[in-house]
N, C-alpha and C. Protein backbone atom coordinates (compact mmCIF):
# COMPACT_ATOMS: atom_id res chain seq x y z
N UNK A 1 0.84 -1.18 0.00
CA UNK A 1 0.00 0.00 0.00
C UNK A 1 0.88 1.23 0.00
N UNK A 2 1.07 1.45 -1.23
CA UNK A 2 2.01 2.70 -1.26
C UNK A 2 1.28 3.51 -1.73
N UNK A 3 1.98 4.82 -0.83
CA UNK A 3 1.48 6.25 -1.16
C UNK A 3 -0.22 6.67 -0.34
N UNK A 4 -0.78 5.49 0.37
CA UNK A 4 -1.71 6.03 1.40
C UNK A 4 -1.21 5.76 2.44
N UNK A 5 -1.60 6.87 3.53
CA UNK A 5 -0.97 6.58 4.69
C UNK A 5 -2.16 5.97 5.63
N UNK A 6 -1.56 5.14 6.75
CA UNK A 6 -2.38 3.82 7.58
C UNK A 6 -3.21 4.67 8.13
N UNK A 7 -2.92 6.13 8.46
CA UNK A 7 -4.07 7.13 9.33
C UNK A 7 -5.31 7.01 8.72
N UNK A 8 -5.35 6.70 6.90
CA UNK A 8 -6.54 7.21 6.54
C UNK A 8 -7.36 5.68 6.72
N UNK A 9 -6.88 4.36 6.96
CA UNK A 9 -7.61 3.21 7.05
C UNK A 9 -8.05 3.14 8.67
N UNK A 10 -7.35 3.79 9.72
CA UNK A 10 -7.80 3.76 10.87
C UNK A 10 -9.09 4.53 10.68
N UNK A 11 -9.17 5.42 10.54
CA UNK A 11 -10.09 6.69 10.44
C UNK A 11 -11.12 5.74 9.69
N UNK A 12 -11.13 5.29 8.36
CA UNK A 12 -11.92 4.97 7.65
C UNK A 12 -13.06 3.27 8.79
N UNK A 13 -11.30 2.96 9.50
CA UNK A 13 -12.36 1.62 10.35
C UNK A 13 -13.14 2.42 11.18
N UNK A 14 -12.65 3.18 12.42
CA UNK A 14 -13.36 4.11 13.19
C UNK A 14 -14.74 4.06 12.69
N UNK A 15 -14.90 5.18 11.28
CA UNK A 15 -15.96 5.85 11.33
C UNK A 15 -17.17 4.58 10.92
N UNK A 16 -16.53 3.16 10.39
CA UNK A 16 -17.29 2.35 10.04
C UNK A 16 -18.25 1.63 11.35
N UNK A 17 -17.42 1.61 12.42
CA UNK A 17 -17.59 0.83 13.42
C UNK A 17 -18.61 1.64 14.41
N UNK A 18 -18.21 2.76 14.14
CA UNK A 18 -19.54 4.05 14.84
C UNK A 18 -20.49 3.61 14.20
N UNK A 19 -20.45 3.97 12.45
CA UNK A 19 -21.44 3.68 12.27
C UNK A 19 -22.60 2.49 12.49
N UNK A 20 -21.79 1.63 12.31
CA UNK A 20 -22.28 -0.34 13.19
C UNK A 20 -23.23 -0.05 14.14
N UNK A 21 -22.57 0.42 15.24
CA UNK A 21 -22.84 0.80 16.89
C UNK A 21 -24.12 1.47 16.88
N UNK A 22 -24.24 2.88 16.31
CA UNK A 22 -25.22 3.57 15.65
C UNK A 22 -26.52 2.91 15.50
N UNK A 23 -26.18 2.20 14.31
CA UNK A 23 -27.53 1.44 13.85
C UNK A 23 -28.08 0.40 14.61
N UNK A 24 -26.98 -0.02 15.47
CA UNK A 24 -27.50 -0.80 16.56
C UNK A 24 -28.39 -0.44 17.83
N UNK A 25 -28.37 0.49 18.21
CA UNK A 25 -28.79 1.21 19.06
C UNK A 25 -30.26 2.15 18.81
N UNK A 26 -30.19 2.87 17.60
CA UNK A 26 -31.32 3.28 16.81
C UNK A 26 -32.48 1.96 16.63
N UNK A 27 -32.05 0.90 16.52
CA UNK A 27 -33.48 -0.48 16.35
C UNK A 27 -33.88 -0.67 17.99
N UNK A 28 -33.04 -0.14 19.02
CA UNK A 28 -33.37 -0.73 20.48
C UNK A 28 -34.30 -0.14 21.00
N UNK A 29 -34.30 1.69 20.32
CA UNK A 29 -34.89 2.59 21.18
C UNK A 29 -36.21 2.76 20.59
N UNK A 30 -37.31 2.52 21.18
CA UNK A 30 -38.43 2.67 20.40
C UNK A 30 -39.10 4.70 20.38
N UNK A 31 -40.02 4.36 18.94
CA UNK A 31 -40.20 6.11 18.12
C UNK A 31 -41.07 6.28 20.00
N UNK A 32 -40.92 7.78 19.80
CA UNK A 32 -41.22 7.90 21.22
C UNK A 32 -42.81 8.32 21.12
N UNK A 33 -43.57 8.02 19.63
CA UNK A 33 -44.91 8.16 20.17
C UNK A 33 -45.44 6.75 20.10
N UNK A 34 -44.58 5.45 20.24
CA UNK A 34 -45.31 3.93 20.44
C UNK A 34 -46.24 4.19 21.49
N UNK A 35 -47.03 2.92 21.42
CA UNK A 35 -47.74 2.84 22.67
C UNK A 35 -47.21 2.23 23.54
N UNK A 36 -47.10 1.80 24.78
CA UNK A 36 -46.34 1.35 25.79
C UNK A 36 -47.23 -0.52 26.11
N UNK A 37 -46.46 -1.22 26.03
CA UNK A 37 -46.77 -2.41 26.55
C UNK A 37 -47.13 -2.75 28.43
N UNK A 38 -48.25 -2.83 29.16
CA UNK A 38 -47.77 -3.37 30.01
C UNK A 38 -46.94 -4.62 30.70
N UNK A 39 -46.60 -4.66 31.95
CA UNK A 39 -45.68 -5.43 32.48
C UNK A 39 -46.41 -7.13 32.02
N UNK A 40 -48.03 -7.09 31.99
CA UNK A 40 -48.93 -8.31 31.61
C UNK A 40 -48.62 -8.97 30.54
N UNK A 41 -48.09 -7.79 29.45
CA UNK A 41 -47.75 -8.72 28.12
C UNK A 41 -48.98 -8.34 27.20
N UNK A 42 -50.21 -8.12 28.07
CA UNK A 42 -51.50 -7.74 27.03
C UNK A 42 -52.19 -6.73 26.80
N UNK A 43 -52.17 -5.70 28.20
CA UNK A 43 -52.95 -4.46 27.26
C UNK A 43 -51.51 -3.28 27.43
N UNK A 44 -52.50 -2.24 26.38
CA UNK A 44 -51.35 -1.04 25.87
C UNK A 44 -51.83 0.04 26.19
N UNK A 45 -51.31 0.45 26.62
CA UNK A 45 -51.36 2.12 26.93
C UNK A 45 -50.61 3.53 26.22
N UNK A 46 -51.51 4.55 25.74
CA UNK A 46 -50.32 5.12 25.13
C UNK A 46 -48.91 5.82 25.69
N UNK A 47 -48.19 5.97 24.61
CA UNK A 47 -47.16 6.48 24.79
C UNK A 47 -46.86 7.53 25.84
N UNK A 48 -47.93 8.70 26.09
CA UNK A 48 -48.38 9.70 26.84
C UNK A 48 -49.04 9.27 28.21
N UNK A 49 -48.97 7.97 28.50
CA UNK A 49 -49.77 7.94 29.86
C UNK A 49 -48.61 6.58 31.05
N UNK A 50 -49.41 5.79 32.06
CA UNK A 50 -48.42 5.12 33.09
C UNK A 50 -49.38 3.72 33.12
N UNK A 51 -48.85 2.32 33.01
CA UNK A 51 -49.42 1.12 33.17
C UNK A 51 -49.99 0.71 34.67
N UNK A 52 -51.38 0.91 35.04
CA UNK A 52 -51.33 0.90 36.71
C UNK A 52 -51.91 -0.03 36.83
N UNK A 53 -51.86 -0.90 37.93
CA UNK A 53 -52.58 -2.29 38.13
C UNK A 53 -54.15 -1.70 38.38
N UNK A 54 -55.45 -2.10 38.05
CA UNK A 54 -56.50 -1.71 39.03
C UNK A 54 -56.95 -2.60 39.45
N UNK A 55 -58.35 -1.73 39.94
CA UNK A 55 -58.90 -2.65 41.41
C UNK A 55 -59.22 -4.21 40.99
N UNK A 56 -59.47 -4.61 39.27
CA UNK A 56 -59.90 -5.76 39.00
C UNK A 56 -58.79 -6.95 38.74
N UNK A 57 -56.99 -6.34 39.15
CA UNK A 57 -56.53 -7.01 38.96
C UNK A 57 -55.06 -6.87 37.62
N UNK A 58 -56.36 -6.44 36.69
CA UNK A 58 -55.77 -6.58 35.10
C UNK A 58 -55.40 -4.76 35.09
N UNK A 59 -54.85 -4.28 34.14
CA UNK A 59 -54.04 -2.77 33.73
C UNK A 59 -55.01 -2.15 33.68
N UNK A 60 -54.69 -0.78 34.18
CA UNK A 60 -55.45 0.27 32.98
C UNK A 60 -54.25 1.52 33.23
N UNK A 61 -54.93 2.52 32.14
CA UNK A 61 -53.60 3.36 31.62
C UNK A 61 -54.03 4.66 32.20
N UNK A 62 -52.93 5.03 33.27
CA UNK A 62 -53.01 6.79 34.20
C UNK A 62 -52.75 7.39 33.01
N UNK A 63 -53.79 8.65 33.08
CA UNK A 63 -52.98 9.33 31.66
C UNK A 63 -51.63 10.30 31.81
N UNK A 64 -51.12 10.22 32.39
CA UNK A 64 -50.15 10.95 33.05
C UNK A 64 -48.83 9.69 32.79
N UNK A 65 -47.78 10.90 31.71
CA UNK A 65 -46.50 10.12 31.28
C UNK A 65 -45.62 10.25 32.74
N UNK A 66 -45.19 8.43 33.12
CA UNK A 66 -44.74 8.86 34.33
C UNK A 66 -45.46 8.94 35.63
N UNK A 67 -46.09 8.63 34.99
CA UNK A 67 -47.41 9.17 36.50
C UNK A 67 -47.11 7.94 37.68
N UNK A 68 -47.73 8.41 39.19
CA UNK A 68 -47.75 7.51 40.55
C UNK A 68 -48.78 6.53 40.42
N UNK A 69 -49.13 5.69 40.28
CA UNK A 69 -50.46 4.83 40.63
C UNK A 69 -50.41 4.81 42.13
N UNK A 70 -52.04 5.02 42.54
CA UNK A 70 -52.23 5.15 44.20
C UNK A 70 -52.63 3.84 44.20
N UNK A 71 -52.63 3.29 45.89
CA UNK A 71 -52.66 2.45 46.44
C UNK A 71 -54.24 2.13 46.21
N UNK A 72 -55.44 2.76 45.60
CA UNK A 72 -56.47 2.07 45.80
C UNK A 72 -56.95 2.07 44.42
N UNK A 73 -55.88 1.95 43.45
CA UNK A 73 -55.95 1.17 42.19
C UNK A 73 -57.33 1.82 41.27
N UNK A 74 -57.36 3.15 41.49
CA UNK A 74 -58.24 3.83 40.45
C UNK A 74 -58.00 4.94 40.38
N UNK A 75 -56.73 5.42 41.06
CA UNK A 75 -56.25 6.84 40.69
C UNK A 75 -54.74 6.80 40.60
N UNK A 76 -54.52 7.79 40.08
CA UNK A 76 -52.93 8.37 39.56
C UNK A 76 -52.76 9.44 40.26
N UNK A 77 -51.01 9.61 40.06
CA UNK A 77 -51.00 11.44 40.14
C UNK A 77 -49.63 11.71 39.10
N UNK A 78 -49.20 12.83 39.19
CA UNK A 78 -47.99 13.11 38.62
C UNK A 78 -46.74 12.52 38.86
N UNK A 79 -45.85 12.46 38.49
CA UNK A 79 -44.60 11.92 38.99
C UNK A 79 -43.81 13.33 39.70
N UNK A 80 -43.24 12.38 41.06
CA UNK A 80 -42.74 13.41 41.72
C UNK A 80 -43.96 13.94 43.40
N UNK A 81 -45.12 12.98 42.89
CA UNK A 81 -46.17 13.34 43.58
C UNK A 81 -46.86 11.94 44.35
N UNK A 82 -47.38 12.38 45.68
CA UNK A 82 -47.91 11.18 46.69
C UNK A 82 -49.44 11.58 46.06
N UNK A 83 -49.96 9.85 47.00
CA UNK A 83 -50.87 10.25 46.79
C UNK A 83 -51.92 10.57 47.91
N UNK A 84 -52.70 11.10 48.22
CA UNK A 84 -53.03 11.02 49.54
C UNK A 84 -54.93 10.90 49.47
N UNK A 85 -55.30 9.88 49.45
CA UNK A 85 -56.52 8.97 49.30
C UNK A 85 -57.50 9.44 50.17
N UNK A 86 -57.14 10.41 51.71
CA UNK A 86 -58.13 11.06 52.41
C UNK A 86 -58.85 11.84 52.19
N UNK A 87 -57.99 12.74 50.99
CA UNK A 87 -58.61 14.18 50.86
C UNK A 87 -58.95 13.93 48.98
N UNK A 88 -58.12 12.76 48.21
CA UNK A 88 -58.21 12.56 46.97
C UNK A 88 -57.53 14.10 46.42
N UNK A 89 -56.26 13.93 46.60
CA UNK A 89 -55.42 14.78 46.05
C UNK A 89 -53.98 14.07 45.93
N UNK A 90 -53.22 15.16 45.42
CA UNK A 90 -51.92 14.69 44.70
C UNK A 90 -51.18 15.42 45.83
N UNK A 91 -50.00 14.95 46.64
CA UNK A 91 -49.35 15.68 47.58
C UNK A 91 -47.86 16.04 46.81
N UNK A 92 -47.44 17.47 46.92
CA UNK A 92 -46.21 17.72 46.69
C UNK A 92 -46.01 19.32 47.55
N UNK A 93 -45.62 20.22 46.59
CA UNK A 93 -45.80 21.60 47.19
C UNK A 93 -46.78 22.51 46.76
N UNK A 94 -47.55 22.15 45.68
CA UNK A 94 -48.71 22.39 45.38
C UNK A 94 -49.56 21.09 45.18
N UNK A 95 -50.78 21.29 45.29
CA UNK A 95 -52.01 20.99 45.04
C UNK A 95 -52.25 20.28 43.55
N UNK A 96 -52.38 18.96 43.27
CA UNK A 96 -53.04 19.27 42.23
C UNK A 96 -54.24 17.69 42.32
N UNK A 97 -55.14 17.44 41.45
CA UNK A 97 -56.30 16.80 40.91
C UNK A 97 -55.85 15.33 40.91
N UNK A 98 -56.09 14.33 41.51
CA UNK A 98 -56.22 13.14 41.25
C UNK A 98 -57.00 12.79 40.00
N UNK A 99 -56.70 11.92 38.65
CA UNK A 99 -57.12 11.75 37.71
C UNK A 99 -57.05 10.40 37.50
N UNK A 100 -58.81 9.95 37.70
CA UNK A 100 -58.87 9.01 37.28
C UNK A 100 -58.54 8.05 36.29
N UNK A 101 -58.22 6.90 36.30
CA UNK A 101 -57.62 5.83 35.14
C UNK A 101 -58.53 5.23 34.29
N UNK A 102 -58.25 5.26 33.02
CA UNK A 102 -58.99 4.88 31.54
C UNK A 102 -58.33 3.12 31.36
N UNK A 103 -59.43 2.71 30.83
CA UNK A 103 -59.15 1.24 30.25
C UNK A 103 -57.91 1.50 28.90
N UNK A 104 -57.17 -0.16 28.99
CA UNK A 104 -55.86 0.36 28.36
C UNK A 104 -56.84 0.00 26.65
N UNK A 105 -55.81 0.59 25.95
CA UNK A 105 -56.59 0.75 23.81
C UNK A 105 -56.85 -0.32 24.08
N UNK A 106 -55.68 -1.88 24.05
CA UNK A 106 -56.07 -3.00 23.48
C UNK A 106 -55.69 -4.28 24.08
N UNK A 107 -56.13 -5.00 24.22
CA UNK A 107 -55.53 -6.28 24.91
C UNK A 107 -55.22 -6.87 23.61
N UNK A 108 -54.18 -7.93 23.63
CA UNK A 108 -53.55 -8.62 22.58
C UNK A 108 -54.12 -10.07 22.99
């Protein structure tokens, strides 16, 4: 190999092997408006909301991305937020609305 120098085949493996890595990583991460699978395997919730067990057992979807599921399995709150089931509010440093949970789109 005369007259190229070995810098330009390092460089050339480098940028190949990024690229590899790249495309590997891009198939792992799912588009961020999927719908979300619950932990069950069968129903889905969208992308925008939290998989919460309810009172019957089976999922339904907090609409809140992130959201707390409360302990009596028909309300949510924000993330970052308690829940406090006496007064049916969201505890943090403000105030906000406990929001009830929707059945998930679809069972598979």
């Amino acid at each position: 190999m005369t007259g190229v120098p070995m810098n330009i085949f390092v460089v050339l493996f480098l940028c190949l092997l990024l690229m590899v890595v790249s495309s590997k990583n891009a198939e792992t991460i799912p588009p961020p408006n999927a719908d979300i699978i619950c932990p069950d395997g069968l129903s889905i919730c969208p992308a925008t909301s939290t998989c919460c067990i309810s009172t019957d057992g089976d999922y339904s979807c907090c609409p809140i991305q992130d959201g707390v599921c409360c302990a009596d399995h028909k309300h949510c709150c924000p993330k970052h937020y308690k829940c406090d089931l006496k007064i049916f509010k969201c505890d943090r440093v403000f105030s906000a609305t406990m929001l009830g949970m929707e059945a998930p789109l679809n069972k598979n």
